[in-house]
Protein backbone atom coordinates (compact mmCIF):
# COMPACT_ATOMS: atom_id res chain seq x y z
CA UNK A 1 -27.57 67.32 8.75
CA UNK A 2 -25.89 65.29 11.08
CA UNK A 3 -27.73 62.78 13.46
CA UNK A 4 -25.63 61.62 16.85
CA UNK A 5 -27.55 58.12 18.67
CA UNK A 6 -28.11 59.25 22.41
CA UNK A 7 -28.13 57.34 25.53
CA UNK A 8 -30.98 56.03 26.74
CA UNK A 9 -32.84 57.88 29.59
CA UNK A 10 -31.48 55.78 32.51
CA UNK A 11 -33.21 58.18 34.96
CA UNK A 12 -36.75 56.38 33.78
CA UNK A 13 -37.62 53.26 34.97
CA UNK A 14 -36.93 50.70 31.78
CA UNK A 15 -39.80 48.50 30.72
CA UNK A 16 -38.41 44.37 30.14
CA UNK A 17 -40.36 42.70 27.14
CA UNK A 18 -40.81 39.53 29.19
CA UNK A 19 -42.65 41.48 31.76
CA UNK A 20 -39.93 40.55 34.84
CA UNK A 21 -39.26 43.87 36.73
CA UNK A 22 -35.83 45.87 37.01
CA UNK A 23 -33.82 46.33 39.83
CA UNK A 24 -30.43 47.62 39.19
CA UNK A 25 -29.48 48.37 35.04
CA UNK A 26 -26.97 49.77 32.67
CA UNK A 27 -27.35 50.64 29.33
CA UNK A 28 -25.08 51.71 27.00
CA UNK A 29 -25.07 52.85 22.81
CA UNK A 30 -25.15 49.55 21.09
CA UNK A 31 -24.21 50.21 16.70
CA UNK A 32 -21.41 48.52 15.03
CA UNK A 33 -23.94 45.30 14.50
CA UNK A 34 -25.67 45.64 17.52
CA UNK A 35 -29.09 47.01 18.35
CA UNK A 36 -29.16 50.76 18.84
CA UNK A 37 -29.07 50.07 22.85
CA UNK A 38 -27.37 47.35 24.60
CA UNK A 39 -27.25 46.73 28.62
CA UNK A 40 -26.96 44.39 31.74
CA UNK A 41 -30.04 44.62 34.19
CA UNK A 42 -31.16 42.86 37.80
CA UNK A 43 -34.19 41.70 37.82
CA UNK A 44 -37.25 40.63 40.02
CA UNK A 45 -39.08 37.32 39.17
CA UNK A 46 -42.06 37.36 41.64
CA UNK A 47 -43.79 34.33 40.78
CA UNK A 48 -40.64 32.62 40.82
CA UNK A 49 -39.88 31.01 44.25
CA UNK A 50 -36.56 29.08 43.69
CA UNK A 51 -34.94 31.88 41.72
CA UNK A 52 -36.24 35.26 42.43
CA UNK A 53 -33.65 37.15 40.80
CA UNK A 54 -31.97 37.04 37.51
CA UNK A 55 -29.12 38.92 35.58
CA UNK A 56 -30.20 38.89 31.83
CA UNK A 57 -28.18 40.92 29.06
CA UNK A 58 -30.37 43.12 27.41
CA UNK A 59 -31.34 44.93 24.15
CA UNK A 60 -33.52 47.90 23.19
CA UNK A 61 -34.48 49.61 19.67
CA UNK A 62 -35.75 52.79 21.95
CA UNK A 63 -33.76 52.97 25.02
CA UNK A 64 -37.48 51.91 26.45
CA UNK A 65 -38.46 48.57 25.90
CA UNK A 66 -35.99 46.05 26.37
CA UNK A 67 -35.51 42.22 25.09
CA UNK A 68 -33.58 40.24 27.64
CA UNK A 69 -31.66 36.81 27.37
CA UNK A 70 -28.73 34.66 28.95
CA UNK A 71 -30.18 34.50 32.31
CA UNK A 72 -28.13 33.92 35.60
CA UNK A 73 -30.59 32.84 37.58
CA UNK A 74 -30.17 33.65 41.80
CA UNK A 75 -32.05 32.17 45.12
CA UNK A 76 -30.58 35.65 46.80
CA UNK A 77 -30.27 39.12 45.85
CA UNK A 78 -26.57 39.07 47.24
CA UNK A 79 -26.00 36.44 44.52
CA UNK A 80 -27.66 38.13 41.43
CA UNK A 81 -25.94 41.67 42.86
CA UNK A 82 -22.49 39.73 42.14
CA UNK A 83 -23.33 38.34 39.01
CA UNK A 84 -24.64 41.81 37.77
CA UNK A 85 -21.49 42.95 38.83
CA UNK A 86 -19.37 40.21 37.16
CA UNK A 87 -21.42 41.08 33.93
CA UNK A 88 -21.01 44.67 34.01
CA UNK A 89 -17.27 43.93 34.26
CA UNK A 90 -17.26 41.64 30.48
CA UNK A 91 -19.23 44.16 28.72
């Protein structure tokens, strides 16, 4: 029997383990060392008045439920929409 890792259901809104909510994501299959799923996601930080909006890479064992770290934190969502793209670009 032969088992083939599938993408993660992008269509579904993701879940972030530190509770922050997503914007704007990509996830990709992770392997070779990595955790099964691997991304880049925009998120919301509502209580957080200075920064609002962050650009964490992220990690996932389901494709569900995602660790993030390596914040770029924004003031703007013009800002963090650059630095998501400038992120999806190194990955």
């Amino acid at each position: 029997m032969t088992t083939t890792r599938e993408a993660p259901d992008v269509s579904a809104i993701i879940t972030l383990t530190n509770g922050a909510t997503p914007l704007v994501w990509q996830a990709s299959p992770g392997g070779e060392g990595y955790r099964p799923f691997v991304g880049t996601v925009l998120a919301s930080l509502e209580h957080n008045k200075r920064d609002p909006y962050v650009v964490w890479n992220m990690a996932s064992d389901d494709g569900k439920s995602w660790d993030c770290w390596g914040g770029h934190y924004c003031g703007d969502y013009h800002a963090a929409l650059e630095a998501f793209a400038a992120r999806r670009m190194c990955h």
